[in-house]
Structure formats: C-alpha cells, structure tokens
N, C-alpha and C. Protein backbone atom coordinates (compact mmCIF):
# COMPACT_ATOMS: atom_id res chain seq x y z
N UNK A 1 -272.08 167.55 0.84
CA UNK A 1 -272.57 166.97 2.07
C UNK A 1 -274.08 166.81 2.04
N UNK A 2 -275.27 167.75 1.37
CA UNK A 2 -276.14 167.56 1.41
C UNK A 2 -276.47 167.16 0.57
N UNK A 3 -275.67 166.35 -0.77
CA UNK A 3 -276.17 165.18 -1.45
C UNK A 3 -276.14 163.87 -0.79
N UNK A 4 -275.18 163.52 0.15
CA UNK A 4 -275.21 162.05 0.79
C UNK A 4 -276.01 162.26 1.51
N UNK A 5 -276.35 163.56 2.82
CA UNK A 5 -277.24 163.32 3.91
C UNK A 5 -278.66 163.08 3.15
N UNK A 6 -279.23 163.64 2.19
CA UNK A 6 -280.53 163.44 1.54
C UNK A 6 -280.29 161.89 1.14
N UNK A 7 -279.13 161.21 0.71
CA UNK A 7 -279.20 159.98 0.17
C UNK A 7 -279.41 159.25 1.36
N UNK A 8 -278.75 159.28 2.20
CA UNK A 8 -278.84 158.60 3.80
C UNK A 8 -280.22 158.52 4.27
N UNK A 9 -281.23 159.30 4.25
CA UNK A 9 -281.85 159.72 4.86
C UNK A 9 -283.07 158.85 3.99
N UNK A 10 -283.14 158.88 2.88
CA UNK A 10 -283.93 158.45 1.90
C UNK A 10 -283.39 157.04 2.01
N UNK A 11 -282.65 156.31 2.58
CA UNK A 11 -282.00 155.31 2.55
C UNK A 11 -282.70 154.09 3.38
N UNK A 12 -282.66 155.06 4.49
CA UNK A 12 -282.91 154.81 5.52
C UNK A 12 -284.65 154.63 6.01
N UNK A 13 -285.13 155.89 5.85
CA UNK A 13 -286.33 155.86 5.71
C UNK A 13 -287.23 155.28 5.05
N UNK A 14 -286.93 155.47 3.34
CA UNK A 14 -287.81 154.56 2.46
C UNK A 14 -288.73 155.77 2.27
N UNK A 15 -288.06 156.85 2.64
CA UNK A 15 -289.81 157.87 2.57
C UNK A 15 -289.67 158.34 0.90
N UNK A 16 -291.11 158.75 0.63
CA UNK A 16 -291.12 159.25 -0.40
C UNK A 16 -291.19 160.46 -0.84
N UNK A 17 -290.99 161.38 0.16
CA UNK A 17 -291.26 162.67 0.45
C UNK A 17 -289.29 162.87 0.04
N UNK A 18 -289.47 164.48 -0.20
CA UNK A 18 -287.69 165.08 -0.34
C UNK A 18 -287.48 165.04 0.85
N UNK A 19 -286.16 164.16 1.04
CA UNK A 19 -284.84 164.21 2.58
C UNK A 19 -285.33 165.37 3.10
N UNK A 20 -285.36 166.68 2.53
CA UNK A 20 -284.96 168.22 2.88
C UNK A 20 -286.40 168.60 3.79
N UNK A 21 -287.80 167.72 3.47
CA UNK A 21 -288.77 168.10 3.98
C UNK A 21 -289.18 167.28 5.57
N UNK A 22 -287.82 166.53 5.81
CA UNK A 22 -288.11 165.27 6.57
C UNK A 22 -288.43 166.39 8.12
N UNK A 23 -289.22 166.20 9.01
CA UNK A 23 -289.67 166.52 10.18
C UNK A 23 -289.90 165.14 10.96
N UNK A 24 -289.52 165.08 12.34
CA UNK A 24 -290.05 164.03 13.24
C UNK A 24 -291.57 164.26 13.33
N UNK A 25 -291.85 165.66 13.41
CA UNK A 25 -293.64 165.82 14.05
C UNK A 25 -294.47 165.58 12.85
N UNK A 26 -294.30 165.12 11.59
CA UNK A 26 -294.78 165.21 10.63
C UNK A 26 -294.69 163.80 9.97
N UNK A 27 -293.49 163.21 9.89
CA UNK A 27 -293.04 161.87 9.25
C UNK A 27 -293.62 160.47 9.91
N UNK A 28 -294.29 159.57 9.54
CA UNK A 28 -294.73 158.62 9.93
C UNK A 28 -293.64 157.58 9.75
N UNK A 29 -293.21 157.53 8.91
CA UNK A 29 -291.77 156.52 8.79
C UNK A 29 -290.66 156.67 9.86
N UNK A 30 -290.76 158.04 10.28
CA UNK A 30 -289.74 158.47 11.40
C UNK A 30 -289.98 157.89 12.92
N UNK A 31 -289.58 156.24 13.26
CA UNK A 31 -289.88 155.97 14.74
C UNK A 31 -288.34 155.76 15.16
N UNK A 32 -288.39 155.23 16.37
CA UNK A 32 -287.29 155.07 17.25
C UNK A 32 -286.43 154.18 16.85
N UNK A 33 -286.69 152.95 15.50
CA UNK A 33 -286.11 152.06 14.96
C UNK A 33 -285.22 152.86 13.89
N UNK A 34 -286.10 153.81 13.37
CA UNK A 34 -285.60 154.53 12.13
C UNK A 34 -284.45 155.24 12.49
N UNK A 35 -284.92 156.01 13.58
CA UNK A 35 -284.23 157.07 14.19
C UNK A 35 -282.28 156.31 14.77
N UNK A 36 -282.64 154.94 15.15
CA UNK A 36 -281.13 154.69 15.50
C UNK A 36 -280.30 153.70 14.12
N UNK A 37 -281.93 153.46 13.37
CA UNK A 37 -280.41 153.38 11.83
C UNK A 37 -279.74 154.52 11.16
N UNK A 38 -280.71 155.57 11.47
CA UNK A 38 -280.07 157.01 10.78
C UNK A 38 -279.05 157.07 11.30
N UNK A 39 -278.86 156.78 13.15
CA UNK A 39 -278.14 157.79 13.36
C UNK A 39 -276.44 156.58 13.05
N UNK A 40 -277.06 155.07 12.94
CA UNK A 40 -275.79 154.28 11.98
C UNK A 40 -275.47 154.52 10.81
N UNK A 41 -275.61 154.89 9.92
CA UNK A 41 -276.30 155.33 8.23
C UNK A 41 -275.25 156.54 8.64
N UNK A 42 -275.41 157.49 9.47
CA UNK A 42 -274.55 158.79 9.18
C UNK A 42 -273.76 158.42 9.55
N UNK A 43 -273.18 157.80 10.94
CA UNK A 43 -271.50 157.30 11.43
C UNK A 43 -271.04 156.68 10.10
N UNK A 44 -271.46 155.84 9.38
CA UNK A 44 -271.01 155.18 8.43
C UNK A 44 -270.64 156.17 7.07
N UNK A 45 -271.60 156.91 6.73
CA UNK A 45 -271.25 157.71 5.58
C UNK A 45 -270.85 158.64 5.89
N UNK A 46 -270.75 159.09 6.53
CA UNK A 46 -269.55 160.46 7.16
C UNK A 46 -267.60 159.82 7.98
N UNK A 47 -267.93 158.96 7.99
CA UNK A 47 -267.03 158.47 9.25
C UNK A 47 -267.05 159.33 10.59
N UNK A 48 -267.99 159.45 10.88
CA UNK A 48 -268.14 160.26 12.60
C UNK A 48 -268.41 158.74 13.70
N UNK A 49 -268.31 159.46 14.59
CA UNK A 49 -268.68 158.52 15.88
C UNK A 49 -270.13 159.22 16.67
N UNK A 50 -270.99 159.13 16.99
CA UNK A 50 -271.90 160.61 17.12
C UNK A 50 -272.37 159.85 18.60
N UNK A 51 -272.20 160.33 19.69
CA UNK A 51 -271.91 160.05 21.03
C UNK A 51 -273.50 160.40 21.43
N UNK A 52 -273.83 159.03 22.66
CA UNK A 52 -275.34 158.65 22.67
C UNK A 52 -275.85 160.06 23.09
N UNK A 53 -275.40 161.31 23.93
CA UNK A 53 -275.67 162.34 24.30
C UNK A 53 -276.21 163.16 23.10
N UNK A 54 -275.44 163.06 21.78
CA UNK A 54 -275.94 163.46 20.58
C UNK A 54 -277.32 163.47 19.97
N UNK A 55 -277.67 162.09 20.31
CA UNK A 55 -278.81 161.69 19.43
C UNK A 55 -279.97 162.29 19.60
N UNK A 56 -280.09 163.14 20.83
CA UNK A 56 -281.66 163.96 21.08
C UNK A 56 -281.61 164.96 19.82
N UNK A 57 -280.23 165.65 19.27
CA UNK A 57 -279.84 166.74 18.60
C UNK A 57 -280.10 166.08 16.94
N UNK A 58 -280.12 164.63 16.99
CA UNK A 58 -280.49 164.10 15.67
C UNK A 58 -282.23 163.84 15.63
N UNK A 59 -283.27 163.93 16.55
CA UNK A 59 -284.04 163.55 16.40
C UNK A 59 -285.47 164.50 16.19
N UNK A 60 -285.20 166.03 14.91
CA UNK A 60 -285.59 166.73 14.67
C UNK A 60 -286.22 167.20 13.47
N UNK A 61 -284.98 167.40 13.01
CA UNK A 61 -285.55 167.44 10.75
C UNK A 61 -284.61 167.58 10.12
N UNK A 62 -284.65 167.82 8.86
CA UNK A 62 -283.64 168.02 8.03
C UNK A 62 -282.61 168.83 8.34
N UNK A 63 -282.63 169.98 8.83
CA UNK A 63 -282.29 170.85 8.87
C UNK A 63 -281.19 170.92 10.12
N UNK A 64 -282.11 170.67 11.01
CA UNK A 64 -281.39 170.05 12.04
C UNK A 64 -280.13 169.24 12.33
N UNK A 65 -279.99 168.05 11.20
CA UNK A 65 -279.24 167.33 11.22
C UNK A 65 -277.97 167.34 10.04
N UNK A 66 -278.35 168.46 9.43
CA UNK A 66 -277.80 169.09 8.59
C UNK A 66 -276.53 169.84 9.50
N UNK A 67 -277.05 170.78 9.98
CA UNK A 67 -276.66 171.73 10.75
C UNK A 67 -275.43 171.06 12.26
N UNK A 68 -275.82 169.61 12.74
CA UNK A 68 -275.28 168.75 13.28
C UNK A 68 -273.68 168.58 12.57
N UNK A 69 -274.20 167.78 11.52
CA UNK A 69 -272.69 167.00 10.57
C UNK A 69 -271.66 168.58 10.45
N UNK A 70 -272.85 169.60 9.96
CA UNK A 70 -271.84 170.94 9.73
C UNK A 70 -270.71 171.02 11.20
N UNK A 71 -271.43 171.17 12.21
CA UNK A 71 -270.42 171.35 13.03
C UNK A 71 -269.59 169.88 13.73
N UNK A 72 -269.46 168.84 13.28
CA UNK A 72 -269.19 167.91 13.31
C UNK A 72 -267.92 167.68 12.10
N UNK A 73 -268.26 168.35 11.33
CA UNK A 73 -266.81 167.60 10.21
C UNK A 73 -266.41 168.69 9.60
N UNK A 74 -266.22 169.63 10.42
CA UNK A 74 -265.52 171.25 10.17
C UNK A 74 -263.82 171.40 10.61
C-alpha cells in the first residue's frame, strides 16, 4: 500500500522531494488544485469512494493519509 500511495502522490504532485516527506505546511506544490486530484488519484488507485467530509482528514502529510487508506481498506 505504501508503494502505490508514494506513487500517487509523486504522481500527482510532480514533487521532487520523497512522497513520505510530503507536509501541507511545508510543500509548495501542495494547493487546493493538487489537493482534489490527490484526493481523485487515491479513489482511483485504491478503488475507495472518500466522502467530501473526508477530505479535511486528507489535507495533512504523508502520514496522515497513510493512516486514512489504513482504516479505509481494512
């Protein structure tokens, strides 16, 4: 799982930094455009549906969203 989310994420972003180091308070690539292809990019490579209430819970760091899919496809 945390080979696709790093691929997703790097996908998405274009950043050049490791997926694993990604932070909103830190990432300049990380805006509100980015933020709602990610959160298409994961429905798609996971097959989830991730409900608009969700997305504050995606808009954090790696770790974060890590920790999301975990309890999401358990």
């Amino acid at each position: 799982m945390e080979i696709r989310l790093q691929g997703v994420i790097e996908d998405v972003l274009g950043s050049e930094s490791p997926a694993r180091d990604l932070d909103i308070k830190t990432s300049s690539e990380w805006d509100s455009l980015a933020h709602l292809n990610l959160i298409l990019a994961l429905e798609e490579e996971f097959g989830l549906e991730i409900e608009p209430e969700d997305f504050p819970r995606l808009h954090s760091n790696y770790q974060g969203i890590l920790d999301y899919l975990k309890q999401q496809l358990v």
